[in-house]
C-alpha atoms as a PDB file:
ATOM      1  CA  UNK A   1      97.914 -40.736-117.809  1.00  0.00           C
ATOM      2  CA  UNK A   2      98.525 -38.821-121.900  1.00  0.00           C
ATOM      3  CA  UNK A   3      96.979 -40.742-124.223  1.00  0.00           C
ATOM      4  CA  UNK A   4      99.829 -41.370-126.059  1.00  0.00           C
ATOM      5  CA  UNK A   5     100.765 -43.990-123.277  1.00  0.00           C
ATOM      6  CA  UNK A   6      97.224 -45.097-122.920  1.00  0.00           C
ATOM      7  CA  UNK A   7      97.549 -45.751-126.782  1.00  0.00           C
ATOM      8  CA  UNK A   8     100.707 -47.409-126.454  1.00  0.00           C
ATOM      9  CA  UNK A   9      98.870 -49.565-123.989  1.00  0.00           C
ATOM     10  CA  UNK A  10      95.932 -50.470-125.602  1.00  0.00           C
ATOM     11  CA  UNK A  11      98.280 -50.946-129.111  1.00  0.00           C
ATOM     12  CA  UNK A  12     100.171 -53.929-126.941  1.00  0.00           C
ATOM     13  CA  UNK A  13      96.722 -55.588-125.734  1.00  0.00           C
ATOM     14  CA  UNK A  14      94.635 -55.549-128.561  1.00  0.00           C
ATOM     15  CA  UNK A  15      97.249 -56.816-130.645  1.00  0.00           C
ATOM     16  CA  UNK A  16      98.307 -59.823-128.208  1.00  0.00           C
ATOM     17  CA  UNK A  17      97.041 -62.981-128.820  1.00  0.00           C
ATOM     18  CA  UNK A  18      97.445 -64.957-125.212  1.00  0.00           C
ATOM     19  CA  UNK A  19      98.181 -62.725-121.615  1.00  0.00           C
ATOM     20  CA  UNK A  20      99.513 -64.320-118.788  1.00  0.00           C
ATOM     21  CA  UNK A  21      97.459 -63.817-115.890  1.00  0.00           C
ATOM     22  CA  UNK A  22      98.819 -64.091-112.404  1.00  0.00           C
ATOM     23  CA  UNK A  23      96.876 -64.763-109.092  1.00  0.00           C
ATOM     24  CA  UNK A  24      98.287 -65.289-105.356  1.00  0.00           C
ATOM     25  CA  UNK A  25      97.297 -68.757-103.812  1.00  0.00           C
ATOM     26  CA  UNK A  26      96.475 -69.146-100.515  1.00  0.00           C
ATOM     27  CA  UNK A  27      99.775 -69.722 -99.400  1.00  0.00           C
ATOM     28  CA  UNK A  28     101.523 -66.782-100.865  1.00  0.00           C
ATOM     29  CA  UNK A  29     102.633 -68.466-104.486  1.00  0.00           C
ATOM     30  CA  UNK A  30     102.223 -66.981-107.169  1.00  0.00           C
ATOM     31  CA  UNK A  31     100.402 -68.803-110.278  1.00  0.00           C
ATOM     32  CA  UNK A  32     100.412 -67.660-114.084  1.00  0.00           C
ATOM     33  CA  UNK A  33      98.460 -68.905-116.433  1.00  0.00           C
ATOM     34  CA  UNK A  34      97.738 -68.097-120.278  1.00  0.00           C
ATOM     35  CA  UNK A  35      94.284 -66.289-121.338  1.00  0.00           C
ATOM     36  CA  UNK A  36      93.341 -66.068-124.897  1.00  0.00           C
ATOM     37  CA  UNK A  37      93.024 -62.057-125.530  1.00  0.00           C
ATOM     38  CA  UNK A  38      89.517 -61.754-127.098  1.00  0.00           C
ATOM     39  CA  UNK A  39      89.450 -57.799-126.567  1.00  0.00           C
ATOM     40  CA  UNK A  40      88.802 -55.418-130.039  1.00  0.00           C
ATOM     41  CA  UNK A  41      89.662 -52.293-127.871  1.00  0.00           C
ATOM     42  CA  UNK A  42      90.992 -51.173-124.747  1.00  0.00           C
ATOM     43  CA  UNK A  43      89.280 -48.878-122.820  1.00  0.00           C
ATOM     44  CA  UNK A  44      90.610 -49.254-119.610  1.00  0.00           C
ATOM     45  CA  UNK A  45      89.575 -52.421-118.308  1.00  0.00           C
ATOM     46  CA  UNK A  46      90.913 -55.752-119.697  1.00  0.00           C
ATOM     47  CA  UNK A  47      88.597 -58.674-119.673  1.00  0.00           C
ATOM     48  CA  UNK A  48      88.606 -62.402-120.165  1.00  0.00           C
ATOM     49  CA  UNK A  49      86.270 -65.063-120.273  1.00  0.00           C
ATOM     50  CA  UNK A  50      87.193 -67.885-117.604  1.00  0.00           C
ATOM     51  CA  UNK A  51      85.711 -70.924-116.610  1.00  0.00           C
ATOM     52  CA  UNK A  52      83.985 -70.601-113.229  1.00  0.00           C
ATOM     53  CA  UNK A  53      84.310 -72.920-111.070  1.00  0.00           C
ATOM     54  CA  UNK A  54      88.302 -73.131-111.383  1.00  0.00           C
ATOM     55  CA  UNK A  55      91.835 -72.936-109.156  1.00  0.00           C
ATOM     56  CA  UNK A  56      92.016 -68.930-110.675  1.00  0.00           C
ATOM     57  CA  UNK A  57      88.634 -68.274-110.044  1.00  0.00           C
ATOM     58  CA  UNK A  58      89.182 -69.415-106.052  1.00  0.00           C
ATOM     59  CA  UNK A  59      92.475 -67.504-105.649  1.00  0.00           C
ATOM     60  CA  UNK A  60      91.024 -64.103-107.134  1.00  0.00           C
ATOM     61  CA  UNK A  61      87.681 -64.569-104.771  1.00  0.00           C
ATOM     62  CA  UNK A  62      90.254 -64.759-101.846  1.00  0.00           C
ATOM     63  CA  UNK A  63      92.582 -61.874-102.963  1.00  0.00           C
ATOM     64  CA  UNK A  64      91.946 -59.996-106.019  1.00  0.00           C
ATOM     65  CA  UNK A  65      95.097 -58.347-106.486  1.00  0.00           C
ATOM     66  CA  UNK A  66      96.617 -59.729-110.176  1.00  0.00           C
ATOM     67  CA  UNK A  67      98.742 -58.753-112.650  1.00  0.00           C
ATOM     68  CA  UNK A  68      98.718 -59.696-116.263  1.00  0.00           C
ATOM     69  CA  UNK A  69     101.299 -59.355-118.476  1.00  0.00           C
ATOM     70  CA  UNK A  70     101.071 -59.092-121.956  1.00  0.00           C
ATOM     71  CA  UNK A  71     103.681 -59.410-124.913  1.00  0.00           C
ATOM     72  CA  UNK A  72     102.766 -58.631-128.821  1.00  0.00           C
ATOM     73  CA  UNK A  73     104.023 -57.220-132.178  1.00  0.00           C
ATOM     74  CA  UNK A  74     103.652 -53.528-130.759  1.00  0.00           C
ATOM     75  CA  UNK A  75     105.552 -54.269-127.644  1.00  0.00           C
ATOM     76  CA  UNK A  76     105.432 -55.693-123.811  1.00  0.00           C
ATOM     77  CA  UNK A  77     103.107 -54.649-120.883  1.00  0.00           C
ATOM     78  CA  UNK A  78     102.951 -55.895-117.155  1.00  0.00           C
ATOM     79  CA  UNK A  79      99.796 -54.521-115.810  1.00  0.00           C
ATOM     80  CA  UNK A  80      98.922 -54.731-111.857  1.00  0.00           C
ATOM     81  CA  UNK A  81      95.249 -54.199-110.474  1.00  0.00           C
ATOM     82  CA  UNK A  82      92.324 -55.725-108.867  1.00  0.00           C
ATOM     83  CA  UNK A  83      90.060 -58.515-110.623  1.00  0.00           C
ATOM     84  CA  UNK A  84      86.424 -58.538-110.196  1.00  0.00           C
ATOM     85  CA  UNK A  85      84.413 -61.639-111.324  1.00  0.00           C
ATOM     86  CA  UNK A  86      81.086 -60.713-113.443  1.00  0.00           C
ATOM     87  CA  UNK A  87      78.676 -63.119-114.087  1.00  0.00           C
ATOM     88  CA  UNK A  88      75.530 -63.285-116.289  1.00  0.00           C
ATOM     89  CA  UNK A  89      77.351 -60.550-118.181  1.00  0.00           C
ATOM     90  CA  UNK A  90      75.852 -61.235-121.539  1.00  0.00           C
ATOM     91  CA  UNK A  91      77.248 -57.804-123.167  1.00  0.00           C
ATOM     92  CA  UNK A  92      80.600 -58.287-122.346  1.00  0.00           C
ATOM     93  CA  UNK A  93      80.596 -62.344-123.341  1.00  0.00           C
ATOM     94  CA  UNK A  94      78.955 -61.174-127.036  1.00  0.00           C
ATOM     95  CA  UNK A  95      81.717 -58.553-127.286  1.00  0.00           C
ATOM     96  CA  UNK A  96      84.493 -60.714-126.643  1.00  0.00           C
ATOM     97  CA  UNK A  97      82.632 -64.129-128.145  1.00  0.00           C
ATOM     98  CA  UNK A  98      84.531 -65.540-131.127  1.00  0.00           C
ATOM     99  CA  UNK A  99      85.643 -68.946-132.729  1.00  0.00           C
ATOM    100  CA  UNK A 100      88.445 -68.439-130.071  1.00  0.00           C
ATOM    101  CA  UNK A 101      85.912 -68.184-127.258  1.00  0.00           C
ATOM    102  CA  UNK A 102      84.166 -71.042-128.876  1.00  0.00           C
ATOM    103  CA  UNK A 103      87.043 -73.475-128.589  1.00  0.00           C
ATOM    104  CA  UNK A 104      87.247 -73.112-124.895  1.00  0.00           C
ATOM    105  CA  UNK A 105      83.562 -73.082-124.234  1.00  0.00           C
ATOM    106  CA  UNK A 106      81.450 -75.690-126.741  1.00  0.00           C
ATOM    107  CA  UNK A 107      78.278 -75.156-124.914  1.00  0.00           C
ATOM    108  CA  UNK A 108      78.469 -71.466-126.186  1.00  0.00           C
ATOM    109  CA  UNK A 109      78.207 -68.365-125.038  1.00  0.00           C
ATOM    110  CA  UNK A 110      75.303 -69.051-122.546  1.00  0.00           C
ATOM    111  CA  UNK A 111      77.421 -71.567-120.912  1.00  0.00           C
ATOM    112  CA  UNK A 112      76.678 -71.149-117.101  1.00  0.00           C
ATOM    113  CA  UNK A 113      80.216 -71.995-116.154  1.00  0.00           C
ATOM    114  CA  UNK A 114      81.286 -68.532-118.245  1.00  0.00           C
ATOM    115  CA  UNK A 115      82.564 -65.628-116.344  1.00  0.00           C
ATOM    116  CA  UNK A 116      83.843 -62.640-117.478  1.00  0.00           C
ATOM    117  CA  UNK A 117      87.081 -61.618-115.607  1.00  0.00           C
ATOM    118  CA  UNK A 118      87.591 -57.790-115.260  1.00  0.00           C
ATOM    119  CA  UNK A 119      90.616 -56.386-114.322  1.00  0.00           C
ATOM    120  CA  UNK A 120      91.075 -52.581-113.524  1.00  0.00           C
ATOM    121  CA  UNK A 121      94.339 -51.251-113.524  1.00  0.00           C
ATOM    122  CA  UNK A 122      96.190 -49.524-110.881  1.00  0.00           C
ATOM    123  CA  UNK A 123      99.357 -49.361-112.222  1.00  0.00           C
ATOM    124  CA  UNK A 124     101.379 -50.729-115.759  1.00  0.00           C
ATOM    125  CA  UNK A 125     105.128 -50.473-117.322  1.00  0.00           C
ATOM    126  CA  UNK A 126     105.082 -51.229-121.024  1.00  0.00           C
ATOM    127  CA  UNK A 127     108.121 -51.265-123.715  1.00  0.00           C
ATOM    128  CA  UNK A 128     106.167 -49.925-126.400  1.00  0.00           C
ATOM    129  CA  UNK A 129     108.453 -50.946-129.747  1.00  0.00           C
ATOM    130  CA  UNK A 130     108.329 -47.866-131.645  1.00  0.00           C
ATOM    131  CA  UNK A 131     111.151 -48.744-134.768  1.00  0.00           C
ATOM    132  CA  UNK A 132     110.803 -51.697-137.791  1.00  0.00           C
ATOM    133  CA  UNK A 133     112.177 -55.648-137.041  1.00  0.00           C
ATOM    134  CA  UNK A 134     114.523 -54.354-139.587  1.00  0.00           C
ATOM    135  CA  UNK A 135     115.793 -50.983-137.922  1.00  0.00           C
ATOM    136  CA  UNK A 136     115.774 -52.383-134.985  1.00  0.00           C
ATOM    137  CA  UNK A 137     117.377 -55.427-135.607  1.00  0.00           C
ATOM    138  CA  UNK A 138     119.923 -53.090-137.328  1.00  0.00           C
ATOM    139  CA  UNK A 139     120.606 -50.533-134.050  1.00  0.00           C
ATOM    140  CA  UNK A 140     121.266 -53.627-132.002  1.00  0.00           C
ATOM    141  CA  UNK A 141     123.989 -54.953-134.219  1.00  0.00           C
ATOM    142  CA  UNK A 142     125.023 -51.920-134.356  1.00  0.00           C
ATOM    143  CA  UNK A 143     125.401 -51.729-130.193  1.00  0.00           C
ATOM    144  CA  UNK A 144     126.435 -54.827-130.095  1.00  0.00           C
ATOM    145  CA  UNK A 145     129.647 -53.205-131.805  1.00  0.00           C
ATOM    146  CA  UNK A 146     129.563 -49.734-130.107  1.00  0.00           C
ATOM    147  CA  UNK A 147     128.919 -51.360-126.611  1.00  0.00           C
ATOM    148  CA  UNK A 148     126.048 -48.519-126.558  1.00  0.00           C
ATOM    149  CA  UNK A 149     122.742 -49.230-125.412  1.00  0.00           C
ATOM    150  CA  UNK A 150     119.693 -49.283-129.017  1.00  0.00           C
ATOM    151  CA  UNK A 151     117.201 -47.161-128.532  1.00  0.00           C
ATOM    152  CA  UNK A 152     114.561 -49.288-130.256  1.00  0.00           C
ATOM    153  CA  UNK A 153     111.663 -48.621-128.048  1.00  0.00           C
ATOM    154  CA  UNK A 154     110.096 -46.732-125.134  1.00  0.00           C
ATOM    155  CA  UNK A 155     109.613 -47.434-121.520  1.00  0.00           C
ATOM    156  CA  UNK A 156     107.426 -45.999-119.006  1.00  0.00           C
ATOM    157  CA  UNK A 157     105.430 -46.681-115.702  1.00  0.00           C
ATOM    158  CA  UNK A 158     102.223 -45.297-115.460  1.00  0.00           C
ATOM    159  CA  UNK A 159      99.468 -44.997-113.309  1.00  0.00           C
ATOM    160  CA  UNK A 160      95.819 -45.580-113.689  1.00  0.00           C
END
């Protein structure tokens, strides 16, 4: 992967405030739930603090394949990979430990029931938004009219 997509990418995340995190249940449905993005930087992985025990927590132990999707003021990103569950992780819960953190986990960051999720990426499509609100909002008017497709953005598939 350039790093001008791997910029693009870690633009969209850091500047997210909630992902949507989707795990498989044991039946084959699909569940997503909202994370609060606590991550400063992106350097590959993406990680979350969850609560363990929990229903997400389960469904990753018995199939780790996830996706997360992500949607912010620099664009959109669906990212697919494999979660691991850390525990005792005290790094990673002080780099991502915040008053955001602290209103999902009052006992604090040495909360036993905190686990930081990690999820390495295999593969990701993003719509990076590369013009202004206003330009943009002014080439899709401006399609709207011409019946020709904006070109407001970028989109791409990479692989990790």
């Amino acid at each position: 992967m350039d790093n001008d997509a791997l910029d693009r990418i870690s633009d969209i995340v850091t500047s997210a405030d909630v992902a949507m995190l989707t795990t498989e249940g044991g039946d084959g449905s699909l569940h997503a739930r909202p994370l609060a993005v606590l991550q400063k930087r992106f350097d590959g992985t993406i990680r979350f603090l969850i609560e363990d025990p929990s229903p997400k927590v389960e469904e990753i132990r018995t199939n780790p394949r996830v996706n997360v999707s992500f949607a912010s003021k620099a664009g959109y990103l669906s990212l697919a990979g494999t979660a691991r569950l850390v525990e005792d992780n005290a790094a990673a819960i002080d780099e991502l430990w915040g008053p955001a953190a602290e209103a999902w986990f009052p006992g604090g960051r040495e909360d036993p029931e905190i686990v930081v999720l990690e999820v390495l990426p295999e593969s990701a499509e993003y719509w990076a938004k590369t013009e202004s609100g206003i330009v943009a909002a002014a080439k899709a008017t401006k399609a709207f009219f011409t019946k020709e497709q904006p070109d407001i953005g970028e989109n791409r598939v990479v692989e990790f």
